[in-house]
N, C-alpha and C. Protein backbone atom coordinates (compact mmCIF):
# COMPACT_ATOMS: atom_id res chain seq x y z
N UNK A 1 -7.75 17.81 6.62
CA UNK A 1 -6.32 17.68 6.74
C UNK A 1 -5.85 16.56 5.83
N UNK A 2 -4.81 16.75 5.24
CA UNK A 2 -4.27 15.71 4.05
C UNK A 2 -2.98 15.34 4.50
N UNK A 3 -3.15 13.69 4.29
CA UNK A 3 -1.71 13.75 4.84
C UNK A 3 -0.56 12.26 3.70
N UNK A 4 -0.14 11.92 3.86
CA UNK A 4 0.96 11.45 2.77
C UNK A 4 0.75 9.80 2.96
N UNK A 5 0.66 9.02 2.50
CA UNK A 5 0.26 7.35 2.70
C UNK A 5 0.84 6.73 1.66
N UNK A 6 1.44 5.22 1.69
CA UNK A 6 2.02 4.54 0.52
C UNK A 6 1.46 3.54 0.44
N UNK A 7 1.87 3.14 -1.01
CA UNK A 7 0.86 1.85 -1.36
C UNK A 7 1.71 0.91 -0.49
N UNK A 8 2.87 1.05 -0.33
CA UNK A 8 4.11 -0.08 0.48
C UNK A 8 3.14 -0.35 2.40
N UNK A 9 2.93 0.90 2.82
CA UNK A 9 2.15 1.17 4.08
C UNK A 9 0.78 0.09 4.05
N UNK A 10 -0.08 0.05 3.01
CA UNK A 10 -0.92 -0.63 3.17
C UNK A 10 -0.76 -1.67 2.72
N UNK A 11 0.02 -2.37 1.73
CA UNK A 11 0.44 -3.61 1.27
C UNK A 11 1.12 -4.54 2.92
N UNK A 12 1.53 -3.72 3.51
CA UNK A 12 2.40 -4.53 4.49
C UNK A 12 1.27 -4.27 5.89
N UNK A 13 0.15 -3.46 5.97
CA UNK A 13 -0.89 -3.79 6.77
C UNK A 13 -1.55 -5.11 6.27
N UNK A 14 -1.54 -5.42 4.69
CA UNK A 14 -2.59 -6.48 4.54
C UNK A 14 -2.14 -7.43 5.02
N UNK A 15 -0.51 -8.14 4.49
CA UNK A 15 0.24 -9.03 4.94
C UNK A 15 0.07 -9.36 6.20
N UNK A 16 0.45 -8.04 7.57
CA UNK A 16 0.49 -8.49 9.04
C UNK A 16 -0.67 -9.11 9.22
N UNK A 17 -2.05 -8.77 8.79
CA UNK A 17 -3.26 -9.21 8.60
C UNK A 17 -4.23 -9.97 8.54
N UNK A 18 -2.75 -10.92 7.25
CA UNK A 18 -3.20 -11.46 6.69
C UNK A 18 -4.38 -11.87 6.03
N UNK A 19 -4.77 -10.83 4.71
CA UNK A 19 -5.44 -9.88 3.86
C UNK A 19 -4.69 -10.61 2.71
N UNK A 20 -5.50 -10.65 1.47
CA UNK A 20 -4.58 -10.74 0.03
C UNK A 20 -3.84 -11.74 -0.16
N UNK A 21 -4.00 -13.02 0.55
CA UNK A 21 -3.23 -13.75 0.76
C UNK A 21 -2.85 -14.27 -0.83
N UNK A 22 -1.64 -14.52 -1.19
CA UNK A 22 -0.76 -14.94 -2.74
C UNK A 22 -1.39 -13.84 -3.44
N UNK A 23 -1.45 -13.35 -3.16
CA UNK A 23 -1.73 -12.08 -4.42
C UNK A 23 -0.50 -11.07 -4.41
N UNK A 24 -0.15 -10.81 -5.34
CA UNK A 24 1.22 -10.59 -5.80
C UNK A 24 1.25 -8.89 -5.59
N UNK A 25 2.13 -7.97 -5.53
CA UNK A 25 2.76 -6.71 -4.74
C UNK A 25 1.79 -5.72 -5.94
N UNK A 26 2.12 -6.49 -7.12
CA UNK A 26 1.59 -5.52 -8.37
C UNK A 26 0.49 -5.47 -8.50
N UNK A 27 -0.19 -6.37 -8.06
CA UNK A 27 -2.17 -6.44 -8.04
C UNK A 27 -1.92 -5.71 -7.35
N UNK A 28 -1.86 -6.23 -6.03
CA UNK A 28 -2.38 -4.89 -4.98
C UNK A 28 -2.15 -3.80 -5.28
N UNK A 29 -0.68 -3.37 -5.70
CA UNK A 29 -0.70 -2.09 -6.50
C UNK A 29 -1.65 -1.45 -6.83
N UNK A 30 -2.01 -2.32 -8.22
CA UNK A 30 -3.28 -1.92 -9.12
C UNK A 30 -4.40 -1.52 -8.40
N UNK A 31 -5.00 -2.81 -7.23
CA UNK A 31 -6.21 -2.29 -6.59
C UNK A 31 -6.48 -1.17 -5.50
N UNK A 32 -4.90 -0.72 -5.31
CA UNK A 32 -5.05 0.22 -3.76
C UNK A 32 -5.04 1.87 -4.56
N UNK A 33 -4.11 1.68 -6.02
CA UNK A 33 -4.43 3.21 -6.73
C UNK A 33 -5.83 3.43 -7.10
N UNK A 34 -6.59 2.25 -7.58
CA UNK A 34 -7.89 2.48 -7.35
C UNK A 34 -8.71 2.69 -6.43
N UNK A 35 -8.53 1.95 -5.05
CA UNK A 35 -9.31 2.52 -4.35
C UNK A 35 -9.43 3.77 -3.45
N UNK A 36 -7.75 4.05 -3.57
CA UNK A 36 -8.01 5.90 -3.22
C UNK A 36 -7.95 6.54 -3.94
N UNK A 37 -7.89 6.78 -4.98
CA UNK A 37 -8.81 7.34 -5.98
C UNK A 37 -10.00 7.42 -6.34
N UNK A 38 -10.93 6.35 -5.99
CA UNK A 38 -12.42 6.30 -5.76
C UNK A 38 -12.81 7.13 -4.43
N UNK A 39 -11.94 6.78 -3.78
CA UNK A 39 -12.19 7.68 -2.18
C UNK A 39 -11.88 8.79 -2.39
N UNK A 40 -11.16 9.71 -3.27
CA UNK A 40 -10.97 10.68 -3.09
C UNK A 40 -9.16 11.18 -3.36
N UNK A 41 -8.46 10.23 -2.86
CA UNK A 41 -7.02 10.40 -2.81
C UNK A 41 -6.11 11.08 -4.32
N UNK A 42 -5.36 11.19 -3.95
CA UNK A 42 -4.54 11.59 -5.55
C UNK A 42 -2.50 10.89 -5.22
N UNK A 43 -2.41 10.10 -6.67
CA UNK A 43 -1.35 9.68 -6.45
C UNK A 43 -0.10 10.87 -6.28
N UNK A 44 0.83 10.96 -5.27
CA UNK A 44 1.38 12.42 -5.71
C UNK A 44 3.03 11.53 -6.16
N UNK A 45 3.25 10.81 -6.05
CA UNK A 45 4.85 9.78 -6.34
C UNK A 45 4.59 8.64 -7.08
N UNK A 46 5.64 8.40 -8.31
CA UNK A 46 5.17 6.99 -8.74
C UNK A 46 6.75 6.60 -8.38
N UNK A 47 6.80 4.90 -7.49
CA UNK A 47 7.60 4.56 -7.82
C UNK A 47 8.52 4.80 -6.65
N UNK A 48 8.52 5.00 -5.73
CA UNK A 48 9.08 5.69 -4.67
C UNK A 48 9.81 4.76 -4.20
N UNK A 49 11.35 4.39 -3.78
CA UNK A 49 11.69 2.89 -2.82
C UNK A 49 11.20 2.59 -1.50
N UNK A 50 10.18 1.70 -1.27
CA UNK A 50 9.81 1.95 -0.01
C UNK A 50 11.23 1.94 1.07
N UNK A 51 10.99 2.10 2.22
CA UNK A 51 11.52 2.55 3.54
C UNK A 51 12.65 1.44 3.89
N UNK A 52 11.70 -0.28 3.83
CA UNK A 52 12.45 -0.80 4.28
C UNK A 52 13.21 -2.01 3.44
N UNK A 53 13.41 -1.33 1.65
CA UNK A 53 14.17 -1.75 1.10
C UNK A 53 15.63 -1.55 1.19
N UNK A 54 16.36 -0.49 1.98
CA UNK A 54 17.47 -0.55 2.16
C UNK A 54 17.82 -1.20 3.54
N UNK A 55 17.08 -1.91 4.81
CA UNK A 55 17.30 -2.42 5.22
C UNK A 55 17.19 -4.16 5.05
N UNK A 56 16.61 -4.66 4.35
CA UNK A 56 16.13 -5.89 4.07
C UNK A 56 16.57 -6.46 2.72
N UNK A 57 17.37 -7.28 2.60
CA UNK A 57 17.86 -8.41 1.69
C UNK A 57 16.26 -8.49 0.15
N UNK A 58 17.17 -8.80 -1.14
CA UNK A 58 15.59 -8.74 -1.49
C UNK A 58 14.78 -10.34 -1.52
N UNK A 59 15.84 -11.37 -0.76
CA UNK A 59 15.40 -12.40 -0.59
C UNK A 59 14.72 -12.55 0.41
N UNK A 60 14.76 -11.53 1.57
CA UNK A 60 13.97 -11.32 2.98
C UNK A 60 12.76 -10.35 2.17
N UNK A 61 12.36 -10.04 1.50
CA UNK A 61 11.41 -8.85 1.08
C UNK A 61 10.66 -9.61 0.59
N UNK A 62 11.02 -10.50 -0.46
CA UNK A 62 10.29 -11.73 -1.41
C UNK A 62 9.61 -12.41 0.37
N UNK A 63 10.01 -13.00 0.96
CA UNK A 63 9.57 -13.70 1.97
C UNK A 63 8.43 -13.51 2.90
N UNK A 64 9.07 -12.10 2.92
CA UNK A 64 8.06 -11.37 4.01
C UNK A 64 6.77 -10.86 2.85
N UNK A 65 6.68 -10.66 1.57
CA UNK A 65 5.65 -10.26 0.79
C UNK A 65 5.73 -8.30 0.70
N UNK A 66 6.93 -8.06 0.75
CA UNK A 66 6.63 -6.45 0.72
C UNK A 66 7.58 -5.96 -0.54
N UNK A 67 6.85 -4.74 -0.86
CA UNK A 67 7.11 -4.53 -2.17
C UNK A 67 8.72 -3.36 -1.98
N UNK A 68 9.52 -3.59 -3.15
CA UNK A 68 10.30 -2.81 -3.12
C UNK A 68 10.54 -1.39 -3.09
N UNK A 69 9.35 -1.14 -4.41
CA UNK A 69 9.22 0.33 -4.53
C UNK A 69 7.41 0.64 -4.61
N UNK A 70 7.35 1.50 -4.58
CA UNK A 70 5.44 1.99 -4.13
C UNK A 70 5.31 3.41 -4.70
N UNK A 71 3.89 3.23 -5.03
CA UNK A 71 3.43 4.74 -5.20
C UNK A 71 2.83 5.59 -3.99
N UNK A 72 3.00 6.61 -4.03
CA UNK A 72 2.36 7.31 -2.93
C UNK A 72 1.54 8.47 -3.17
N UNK A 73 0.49 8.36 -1.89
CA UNK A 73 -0.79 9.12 -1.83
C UNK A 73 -1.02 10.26 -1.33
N UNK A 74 -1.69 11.22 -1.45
CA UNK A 74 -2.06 12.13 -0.72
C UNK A 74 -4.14 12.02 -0.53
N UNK A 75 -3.79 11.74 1.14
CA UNK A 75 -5.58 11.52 1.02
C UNK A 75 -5.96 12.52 2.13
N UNK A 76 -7.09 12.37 2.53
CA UNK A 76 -7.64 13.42 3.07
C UNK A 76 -7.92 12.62 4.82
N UNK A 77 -7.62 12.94 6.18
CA UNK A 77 -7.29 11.22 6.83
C UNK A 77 -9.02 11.02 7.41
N UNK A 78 -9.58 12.01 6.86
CA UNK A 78 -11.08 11.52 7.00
C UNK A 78 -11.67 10.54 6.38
N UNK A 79 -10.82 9.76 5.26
CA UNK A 79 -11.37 8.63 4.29
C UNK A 79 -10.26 7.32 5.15
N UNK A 80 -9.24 7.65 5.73
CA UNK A 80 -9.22 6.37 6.28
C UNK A 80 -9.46 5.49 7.05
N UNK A 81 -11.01 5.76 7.74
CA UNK A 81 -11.29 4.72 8.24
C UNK A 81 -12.20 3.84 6.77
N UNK A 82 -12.58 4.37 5.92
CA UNK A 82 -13.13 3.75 4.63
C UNK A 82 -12.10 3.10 4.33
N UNK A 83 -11.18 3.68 3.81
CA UNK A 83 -9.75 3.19 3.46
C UNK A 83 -9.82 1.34 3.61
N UNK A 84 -9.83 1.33 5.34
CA UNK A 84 -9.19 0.17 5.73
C UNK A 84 -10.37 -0.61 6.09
N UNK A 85 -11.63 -0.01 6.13
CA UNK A 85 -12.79 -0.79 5.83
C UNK A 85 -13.00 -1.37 4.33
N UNK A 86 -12.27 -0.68 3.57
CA UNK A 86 -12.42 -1.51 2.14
C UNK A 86 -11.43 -2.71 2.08
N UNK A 87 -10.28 -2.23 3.01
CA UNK A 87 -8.88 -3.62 2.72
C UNK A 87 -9.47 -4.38 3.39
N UNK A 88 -10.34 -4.52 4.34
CA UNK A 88 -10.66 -5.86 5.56
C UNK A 88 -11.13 -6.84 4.66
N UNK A 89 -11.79 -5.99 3.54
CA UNK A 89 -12.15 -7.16 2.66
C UNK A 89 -11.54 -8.03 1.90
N UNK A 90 -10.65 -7.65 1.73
CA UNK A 90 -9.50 -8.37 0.68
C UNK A 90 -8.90 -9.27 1.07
């Protein structure tokens, strides 16, 4: 079963986390299209506004560490427990 995931979704799991700490929206970017893509995933959106940029100031967004706009995934949800066994590390 395949189902739809954003890089914004896991950027703001690392944050609550606290995962990635000062590492900037665009790294992570970089490292999360890689790692579902190694897993298997395929980017199907580049660029997408995440969800809770029209509710949030972009001086509250800067604060909180979440990205404005994101790419999004299509993975398979049998790789996400790998998925988030690879972010624990970060």
């Amino acid at each position: 079963m395949q189902i739809n995931i954003g890089a914004d979704e896991l950027i703001l799991w690392l944050r609550k986390n606290n995962k990635a700490i000062g590492v900037e929206n665009i790294v992570l970017g970089r490292k999360i299209i890689d790692l579902i893509t190694n897993l298997g995933g395929q980017p199907i959106v580049d660029n997408q506004p995440s969800i809770w940029a029209n509710d949030l100031s972009d001086v509250a967004m800067a604060r909180l560490g979440l990205a404005k706009t994101s790419e999004q995934y299509e993975i398979d949800i049998a790789i996400l427990p790998k998925l988030y066994e690879e972010l624990t590390k970060w």
